[in-house]
PDB file of N, CA and C in Angstrom:
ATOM      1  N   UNK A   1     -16.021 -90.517  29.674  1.00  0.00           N
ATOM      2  CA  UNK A   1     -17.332 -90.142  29.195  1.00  0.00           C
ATOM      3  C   UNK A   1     -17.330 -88.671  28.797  1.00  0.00           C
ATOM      4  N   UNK A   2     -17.799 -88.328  27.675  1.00  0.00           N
ATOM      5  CA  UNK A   2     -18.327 -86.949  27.054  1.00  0.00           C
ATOM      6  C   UNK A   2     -19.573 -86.980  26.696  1.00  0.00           C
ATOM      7  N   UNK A   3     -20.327 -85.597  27.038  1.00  0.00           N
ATOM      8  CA  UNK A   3     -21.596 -85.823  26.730  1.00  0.00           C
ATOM      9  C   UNK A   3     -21.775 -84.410  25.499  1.00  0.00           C
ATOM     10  N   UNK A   4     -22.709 -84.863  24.610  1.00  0.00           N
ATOM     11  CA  UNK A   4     -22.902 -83.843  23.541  1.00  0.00           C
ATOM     12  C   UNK A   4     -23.809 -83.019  23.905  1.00  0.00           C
ATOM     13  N   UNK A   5     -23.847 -81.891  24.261  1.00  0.00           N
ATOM     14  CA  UNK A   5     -24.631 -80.910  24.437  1.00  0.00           C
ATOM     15  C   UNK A   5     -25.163 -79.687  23.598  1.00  0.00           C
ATOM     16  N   UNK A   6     -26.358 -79.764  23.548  1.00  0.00           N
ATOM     17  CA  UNK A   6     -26.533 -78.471  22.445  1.00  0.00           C
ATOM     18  C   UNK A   6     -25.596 -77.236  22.131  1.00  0.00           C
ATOM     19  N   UNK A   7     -25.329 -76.591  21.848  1.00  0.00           N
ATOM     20  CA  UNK A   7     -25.172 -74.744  21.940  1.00  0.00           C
ATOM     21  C   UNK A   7     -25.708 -74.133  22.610  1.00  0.00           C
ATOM     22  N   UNK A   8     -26.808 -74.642  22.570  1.00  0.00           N
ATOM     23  CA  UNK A   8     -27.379 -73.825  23.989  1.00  0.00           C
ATOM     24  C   UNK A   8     -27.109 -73.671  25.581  1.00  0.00           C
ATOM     25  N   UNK A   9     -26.453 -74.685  25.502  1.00  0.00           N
ATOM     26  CA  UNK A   9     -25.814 -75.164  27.051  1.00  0.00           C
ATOM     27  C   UNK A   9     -24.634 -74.308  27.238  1.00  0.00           C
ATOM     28  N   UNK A  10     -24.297 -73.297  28.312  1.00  0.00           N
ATOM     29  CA  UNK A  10     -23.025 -73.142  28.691  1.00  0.00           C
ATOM     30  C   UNK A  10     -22.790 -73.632  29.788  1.00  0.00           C
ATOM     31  N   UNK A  11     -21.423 -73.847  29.743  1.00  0.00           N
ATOM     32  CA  UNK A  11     -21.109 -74.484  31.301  1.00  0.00           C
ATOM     33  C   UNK A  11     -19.702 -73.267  31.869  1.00  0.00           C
ATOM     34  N   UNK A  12     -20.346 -73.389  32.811  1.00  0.00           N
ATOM     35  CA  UNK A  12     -18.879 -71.979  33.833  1.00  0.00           C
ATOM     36  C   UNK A  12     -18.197 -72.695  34.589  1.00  0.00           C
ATOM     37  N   UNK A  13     -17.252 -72.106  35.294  1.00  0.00           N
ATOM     38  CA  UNK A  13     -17.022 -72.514  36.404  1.00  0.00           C
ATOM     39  C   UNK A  13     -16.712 -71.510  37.571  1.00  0.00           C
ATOM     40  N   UNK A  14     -17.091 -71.398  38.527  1.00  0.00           N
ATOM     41  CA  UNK A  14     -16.783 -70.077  39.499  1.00  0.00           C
ATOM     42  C   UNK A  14     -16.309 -70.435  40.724  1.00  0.00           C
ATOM     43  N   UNK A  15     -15.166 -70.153  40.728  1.00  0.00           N
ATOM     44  CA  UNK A  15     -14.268 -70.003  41.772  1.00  0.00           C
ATOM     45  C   UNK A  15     -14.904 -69.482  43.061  1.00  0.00           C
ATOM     46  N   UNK A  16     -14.877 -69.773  44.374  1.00  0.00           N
ATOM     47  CA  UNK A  16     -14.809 -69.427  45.522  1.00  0.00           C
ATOM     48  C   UNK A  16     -14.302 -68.289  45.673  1.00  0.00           C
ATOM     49  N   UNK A  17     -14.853 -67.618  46.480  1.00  0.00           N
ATOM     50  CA  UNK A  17     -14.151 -66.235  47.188  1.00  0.00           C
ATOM     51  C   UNK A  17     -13.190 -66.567  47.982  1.00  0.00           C
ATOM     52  N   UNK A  18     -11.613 -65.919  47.715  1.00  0.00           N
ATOM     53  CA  UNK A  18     -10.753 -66.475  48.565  1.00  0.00           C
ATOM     54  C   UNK A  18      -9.710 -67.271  48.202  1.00  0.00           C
ATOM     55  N   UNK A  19     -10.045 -68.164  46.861  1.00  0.00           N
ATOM     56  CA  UNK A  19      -9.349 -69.238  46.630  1.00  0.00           C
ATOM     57  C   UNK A  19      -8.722 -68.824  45.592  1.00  0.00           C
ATOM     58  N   UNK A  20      -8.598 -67.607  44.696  1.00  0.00           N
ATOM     59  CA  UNK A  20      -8.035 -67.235  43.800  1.00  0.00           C
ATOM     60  C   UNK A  20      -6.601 -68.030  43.091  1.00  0.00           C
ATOM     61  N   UNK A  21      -5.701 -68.234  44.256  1.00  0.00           N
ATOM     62  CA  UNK A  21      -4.711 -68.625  43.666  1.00  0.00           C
ATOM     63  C   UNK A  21      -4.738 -70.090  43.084  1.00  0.00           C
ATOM     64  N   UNK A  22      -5.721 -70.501  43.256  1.00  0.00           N
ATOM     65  CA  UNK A  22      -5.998 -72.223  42.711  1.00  0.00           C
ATOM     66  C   UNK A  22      -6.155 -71.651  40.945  1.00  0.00           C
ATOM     67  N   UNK A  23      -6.672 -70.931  40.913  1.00  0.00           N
ATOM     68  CA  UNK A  23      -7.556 -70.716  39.420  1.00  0.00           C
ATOM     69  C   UNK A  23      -6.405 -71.150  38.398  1.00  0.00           C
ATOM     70  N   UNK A  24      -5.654 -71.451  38.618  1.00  0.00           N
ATOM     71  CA  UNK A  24      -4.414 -71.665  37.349  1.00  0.00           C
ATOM     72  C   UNK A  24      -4.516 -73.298  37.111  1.00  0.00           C
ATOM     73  N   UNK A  25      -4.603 -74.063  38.548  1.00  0.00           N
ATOM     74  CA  UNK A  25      -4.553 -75.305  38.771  1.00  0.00           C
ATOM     75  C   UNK A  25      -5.947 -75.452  38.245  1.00  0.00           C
ATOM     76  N   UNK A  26      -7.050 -75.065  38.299  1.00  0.00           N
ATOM     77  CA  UNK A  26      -8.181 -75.531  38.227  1.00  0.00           C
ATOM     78  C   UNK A  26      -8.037 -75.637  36.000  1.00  0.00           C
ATOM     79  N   UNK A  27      -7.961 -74.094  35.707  1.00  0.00           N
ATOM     80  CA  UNK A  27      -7.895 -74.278  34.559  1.00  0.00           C
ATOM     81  C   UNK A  27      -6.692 -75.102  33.471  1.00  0.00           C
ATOM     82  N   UNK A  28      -5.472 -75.005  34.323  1.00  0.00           N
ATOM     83  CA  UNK A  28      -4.645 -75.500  33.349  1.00  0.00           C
ATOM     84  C   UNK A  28      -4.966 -76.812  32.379  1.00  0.00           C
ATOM     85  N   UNK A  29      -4.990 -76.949  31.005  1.00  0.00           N
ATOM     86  CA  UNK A  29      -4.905 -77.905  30.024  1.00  0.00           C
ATOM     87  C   UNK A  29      -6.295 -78.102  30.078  1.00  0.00           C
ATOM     88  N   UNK A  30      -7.483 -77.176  30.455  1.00  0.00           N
ATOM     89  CA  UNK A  30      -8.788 -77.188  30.237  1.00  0.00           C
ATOM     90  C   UNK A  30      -9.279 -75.639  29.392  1.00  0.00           C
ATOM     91  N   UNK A  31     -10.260 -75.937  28.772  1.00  0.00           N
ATOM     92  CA  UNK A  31     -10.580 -74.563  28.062  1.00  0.00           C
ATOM     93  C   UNK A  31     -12.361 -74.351  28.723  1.00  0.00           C
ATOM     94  N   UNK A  32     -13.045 -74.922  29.708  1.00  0.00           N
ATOM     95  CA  UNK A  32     -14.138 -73.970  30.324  1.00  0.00           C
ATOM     96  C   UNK A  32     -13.747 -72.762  31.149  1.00  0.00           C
ATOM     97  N   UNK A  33     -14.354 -72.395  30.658  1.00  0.00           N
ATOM     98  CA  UNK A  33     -14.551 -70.620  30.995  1.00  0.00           C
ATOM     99  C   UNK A  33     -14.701 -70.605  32.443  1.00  0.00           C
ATOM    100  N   UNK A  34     -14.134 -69.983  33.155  1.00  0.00           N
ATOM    101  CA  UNK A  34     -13.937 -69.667  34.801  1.00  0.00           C
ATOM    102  C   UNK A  34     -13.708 -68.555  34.923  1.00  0.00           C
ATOM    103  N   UNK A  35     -14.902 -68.032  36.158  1.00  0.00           N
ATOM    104  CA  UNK A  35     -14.883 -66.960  36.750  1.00  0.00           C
ATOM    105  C   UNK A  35     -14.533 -66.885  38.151  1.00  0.00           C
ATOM    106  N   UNK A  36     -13.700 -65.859  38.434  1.00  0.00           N
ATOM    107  CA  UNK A  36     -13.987 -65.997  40.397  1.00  0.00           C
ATOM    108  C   UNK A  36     -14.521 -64.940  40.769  1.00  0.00           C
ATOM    109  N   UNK A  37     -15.284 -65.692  41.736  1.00  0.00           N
ATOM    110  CA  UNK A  37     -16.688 -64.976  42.752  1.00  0.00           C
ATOM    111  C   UNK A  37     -15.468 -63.618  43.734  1.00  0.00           C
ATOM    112  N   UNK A  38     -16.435 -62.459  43.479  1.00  0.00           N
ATOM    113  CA  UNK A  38     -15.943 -61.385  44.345  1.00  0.00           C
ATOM    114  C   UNK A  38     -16.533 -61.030  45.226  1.00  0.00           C
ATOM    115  N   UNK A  39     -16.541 -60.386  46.697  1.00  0.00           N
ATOM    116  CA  UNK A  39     -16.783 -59.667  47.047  1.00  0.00           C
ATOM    117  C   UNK A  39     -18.212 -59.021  46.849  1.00  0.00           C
ATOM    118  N   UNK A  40     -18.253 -57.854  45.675  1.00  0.00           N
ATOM    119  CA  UNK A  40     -19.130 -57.558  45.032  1.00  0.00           C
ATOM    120  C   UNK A  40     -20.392 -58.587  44.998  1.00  0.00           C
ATOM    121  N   UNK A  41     -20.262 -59.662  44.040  1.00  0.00           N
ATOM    122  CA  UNK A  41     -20.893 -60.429  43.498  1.00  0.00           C
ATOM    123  C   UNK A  41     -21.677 -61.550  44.417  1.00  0.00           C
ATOM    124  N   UNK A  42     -20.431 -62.043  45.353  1.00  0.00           N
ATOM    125  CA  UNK A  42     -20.656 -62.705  46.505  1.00  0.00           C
ATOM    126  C   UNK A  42     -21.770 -63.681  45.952  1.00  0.00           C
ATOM    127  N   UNK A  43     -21.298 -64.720  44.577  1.00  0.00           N
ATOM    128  CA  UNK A  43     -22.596 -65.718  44.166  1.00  0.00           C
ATOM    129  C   UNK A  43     -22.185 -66.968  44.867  1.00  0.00           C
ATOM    130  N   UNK A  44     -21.490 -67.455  45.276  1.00  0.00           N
ATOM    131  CA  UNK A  44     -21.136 -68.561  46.596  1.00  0.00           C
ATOM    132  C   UNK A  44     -22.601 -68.815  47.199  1.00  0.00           C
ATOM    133  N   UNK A  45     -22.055 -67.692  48.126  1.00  0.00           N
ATOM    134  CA  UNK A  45     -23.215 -67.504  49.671  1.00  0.00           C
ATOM    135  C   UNK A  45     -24.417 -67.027  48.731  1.00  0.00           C
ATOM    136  N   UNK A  46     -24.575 -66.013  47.761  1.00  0.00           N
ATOM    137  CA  UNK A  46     -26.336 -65.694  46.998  1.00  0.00           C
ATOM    138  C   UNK A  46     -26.866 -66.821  47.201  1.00  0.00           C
ATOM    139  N   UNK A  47     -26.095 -68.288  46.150  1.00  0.00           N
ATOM    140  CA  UNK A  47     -26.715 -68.990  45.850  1.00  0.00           C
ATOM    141  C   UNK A  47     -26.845 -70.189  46.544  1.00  0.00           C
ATOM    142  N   UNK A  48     -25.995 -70.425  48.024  1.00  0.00           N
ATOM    143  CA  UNK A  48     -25.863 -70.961  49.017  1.00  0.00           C
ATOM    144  C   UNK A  48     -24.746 -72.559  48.025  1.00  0.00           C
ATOM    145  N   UNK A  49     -23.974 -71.979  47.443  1.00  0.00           N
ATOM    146  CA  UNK A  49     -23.402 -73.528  46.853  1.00  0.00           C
ATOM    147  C   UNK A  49     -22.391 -74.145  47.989  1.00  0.00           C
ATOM    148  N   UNK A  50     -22.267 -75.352  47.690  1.00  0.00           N
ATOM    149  CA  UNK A  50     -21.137 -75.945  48.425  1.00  0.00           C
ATOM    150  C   UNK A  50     -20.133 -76.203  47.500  1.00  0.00           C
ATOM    151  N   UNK A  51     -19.040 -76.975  48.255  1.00  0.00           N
ATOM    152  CA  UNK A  51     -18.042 -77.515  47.200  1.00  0.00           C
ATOM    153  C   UNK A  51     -18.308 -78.494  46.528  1.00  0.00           C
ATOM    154  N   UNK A  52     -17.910 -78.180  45.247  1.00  0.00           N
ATOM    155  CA  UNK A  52     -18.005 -79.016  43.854  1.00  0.00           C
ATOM    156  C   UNK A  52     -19.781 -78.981  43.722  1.00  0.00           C
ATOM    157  N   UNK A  53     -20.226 -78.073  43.855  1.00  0.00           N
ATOM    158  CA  UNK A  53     -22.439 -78.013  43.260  1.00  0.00           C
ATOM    159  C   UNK A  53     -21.871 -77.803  42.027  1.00  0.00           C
ATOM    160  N   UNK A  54     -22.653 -78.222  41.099  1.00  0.00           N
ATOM    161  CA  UNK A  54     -23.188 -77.585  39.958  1.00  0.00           C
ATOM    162  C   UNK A  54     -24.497 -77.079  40.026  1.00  0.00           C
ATOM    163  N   UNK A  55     -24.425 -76.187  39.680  1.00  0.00           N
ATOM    164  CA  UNK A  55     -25.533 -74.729  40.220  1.00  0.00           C
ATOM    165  C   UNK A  55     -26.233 -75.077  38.464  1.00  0.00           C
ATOM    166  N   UNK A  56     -27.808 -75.648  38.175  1.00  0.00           N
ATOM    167  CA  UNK A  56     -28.306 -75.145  37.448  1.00  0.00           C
ATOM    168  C   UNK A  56     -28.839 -73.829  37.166  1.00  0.00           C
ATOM    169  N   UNK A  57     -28.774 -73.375  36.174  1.00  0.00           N
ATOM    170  CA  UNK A  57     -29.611 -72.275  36.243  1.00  0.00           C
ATOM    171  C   UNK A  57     -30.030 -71.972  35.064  1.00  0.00           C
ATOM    172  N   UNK A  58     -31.711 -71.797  34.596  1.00  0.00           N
ATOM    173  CA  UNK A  58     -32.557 -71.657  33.652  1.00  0.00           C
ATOM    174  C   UNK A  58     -31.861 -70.289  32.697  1.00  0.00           C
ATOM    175  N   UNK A  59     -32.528 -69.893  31.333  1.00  0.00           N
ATOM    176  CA  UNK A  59     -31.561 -68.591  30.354  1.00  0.00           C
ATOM    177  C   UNK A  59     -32.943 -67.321  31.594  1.00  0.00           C
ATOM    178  N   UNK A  60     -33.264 -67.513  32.110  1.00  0.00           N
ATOM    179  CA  UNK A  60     -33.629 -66.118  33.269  1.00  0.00           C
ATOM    180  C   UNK A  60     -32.554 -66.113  34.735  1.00  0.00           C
ATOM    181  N   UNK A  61     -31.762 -66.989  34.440  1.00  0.00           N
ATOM    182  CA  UNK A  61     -30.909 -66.944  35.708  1.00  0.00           C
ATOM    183  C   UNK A  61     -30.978 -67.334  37.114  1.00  0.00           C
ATOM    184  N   UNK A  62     -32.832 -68.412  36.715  1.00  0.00           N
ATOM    185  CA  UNK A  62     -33.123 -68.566  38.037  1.00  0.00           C
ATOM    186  C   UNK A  62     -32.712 -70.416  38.209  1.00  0.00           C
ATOM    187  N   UNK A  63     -31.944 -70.439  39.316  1.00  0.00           N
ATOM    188  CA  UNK A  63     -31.511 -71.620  40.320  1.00  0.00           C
ATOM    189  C   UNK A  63     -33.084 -72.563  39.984  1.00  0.00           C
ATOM    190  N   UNK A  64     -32.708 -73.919  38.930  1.00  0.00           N
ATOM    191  CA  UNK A  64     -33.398 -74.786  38.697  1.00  0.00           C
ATOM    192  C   UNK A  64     -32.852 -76.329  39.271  1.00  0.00           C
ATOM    193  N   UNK A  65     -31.589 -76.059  39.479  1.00  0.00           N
ATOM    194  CA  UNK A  65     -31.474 -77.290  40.244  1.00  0.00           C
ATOM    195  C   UNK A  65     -29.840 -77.324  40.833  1.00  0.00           C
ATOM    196  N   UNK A  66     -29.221 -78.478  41.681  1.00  0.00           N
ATOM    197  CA  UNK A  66     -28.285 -78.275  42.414  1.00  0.00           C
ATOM    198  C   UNK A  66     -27.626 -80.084  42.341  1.00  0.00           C
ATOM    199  N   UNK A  67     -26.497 -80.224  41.676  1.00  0.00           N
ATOM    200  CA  UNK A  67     -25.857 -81.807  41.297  1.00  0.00           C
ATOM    201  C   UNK A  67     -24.653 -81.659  42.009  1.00  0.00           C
ATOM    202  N   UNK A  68     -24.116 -82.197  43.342  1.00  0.00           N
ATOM    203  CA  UNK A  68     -23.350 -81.931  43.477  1.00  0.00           C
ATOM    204  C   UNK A  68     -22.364 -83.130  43.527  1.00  0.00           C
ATOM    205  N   UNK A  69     -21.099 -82.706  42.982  1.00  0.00           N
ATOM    206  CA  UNK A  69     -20.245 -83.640  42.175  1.00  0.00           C
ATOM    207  C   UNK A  69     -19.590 -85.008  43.008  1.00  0.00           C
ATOM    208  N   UNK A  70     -19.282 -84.431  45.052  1.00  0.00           N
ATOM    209  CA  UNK A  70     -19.119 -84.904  45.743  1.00  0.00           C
ATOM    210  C   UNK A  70     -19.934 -86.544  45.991  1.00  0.00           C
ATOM    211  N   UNK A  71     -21.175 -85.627  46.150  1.00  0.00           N
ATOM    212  CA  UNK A  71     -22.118 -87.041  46.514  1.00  0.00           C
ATOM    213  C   UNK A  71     -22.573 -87.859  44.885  1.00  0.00           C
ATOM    214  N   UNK A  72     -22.457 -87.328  43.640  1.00  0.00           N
ATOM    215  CA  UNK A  72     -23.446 -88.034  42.690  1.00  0.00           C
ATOM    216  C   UNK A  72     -21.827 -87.665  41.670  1.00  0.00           C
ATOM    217  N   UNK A  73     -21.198 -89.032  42.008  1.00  0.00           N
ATOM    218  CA  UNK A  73     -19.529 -89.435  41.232  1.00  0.00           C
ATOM    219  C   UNK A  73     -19.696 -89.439  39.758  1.00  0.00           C
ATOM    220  N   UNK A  74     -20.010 -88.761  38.766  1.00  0.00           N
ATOM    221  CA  UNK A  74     -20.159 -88.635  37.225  1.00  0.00           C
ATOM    222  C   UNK A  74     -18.998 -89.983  36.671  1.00  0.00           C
ATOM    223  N   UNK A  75     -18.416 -90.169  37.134  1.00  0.00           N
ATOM    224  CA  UNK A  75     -18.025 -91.648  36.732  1.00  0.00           C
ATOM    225  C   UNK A  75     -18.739 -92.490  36.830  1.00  0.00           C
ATOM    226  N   UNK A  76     -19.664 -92.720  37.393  1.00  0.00           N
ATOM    227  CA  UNK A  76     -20.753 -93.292  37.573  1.00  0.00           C
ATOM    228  C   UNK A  76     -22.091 -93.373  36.208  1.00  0.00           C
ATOM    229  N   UNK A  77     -22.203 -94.038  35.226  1.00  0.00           N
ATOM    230  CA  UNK A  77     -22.902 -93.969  34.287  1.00  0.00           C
ATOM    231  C   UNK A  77     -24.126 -93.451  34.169  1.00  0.00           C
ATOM    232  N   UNK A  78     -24.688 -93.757  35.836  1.00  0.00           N
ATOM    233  CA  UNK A  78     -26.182 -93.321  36.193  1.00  0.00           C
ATOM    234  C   UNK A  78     -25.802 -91.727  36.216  1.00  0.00           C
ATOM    235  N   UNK A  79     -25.190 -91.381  37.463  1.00  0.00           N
ATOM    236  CA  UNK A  79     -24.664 -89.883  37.547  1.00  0.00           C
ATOM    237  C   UNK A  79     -24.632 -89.115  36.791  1.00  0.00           C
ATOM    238  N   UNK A  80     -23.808 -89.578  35.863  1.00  0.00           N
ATOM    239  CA  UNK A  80     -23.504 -88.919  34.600  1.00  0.00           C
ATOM    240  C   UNK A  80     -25.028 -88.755  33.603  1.00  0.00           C
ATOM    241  N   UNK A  81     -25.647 -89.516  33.699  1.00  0.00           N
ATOM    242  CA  UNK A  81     -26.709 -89.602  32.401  1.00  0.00           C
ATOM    243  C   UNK A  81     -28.220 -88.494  33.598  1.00  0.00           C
ATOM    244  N   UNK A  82     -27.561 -88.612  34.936  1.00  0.00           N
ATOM    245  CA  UNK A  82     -28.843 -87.760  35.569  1.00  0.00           C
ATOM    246  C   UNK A  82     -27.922 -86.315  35.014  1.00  0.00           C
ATOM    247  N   UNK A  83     -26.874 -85.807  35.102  1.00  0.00           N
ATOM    248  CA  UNK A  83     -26.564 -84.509  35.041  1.00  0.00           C
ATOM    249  C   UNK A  83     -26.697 -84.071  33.792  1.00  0.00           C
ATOM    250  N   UNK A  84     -26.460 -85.182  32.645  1.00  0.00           N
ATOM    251  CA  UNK A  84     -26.661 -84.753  31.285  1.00  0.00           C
ATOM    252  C   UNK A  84     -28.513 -84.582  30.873  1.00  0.00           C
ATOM    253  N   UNK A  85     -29.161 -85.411  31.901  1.00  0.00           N
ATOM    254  CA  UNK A  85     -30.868 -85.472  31.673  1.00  0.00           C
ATOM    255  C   UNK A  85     -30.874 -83.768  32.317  1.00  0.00           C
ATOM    256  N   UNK A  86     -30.777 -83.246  33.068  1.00  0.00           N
ATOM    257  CA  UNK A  86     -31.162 -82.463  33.596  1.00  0.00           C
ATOM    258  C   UNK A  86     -30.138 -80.960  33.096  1.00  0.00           C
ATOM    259  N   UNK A  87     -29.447 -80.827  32.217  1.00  0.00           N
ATOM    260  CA  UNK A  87     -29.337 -80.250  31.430  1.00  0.00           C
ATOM    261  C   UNK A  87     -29.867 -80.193  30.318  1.00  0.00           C
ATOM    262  N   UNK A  88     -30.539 -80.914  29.730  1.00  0.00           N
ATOM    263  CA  UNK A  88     -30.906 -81.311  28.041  1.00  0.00           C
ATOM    264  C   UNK A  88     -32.464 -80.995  28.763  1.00  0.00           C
ATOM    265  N   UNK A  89     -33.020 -80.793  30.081  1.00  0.00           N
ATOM    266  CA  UNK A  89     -34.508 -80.460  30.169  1.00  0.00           C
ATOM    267  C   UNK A  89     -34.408 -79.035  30.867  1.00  0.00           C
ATOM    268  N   UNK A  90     -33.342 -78.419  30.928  1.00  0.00           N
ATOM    269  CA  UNK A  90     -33.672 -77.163  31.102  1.00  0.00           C
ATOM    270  C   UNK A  90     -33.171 -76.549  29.389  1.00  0.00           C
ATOM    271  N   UNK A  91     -32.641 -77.161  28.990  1.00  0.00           N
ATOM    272  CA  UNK A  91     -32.342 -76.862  27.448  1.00  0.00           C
ATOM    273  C   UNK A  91     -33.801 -76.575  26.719  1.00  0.00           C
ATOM    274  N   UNK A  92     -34.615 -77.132  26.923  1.00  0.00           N
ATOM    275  CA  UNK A  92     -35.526 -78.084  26.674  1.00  0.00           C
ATOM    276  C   UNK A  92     -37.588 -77.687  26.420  1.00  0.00           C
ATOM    277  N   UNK A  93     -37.128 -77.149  28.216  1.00  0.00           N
ATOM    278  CA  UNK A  93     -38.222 -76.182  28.385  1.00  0.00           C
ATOM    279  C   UNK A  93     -38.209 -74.650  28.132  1.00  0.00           C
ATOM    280  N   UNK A  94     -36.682 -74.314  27.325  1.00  0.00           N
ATOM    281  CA  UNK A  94     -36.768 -72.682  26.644  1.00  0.00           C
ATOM    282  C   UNK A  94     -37.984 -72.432  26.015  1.00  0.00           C
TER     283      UNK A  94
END
């Protein structure tokens, strides 16, 4: 499954504090953009994510919603069509 998403949509990915040396494995033979969380920045714990959240967040930067990949399997047709609904309505309400 691929879903078509506006231009308006970016998608990140941010590494854990700590886990740095994965970042090769995570990106290899993929081209989304990945950042890892520092110290400094500490957006993990800011934003209280767990492993595998997808962290919505509105173009003001504020935490609109939380899909996390563990419990809601995007192989899953439903899954998939809630994470793509709930991107295309924060797209939506700009």
């Amino acid at each position: 499954m691929q879903a078509e998403l506006p231009d308006s949509i970016a998608i990140i990915g941010v590494n854990e504090l700590g886990k740095a040396g994965s970042n090769d494995v995570f990106t290899d033979g993929r081209d989304l953009p990945w950042l890892q969380d520092t110290e400094e920045d500490a957006v993990w714990s800011q934003w209280g994510v767990e492993y595998r959240d997808v962290v919505l967040v509105d173009p003001e930067g504020s935490i609109v919603g939380v899909f996390n990949l563990t419990n809601q399997d995007l192989g899953q047709n439903n899954q998939f069509n809630a994470l793509k609904d709930a991107l295309l309505s924060i797209d939506s309400a700009e």
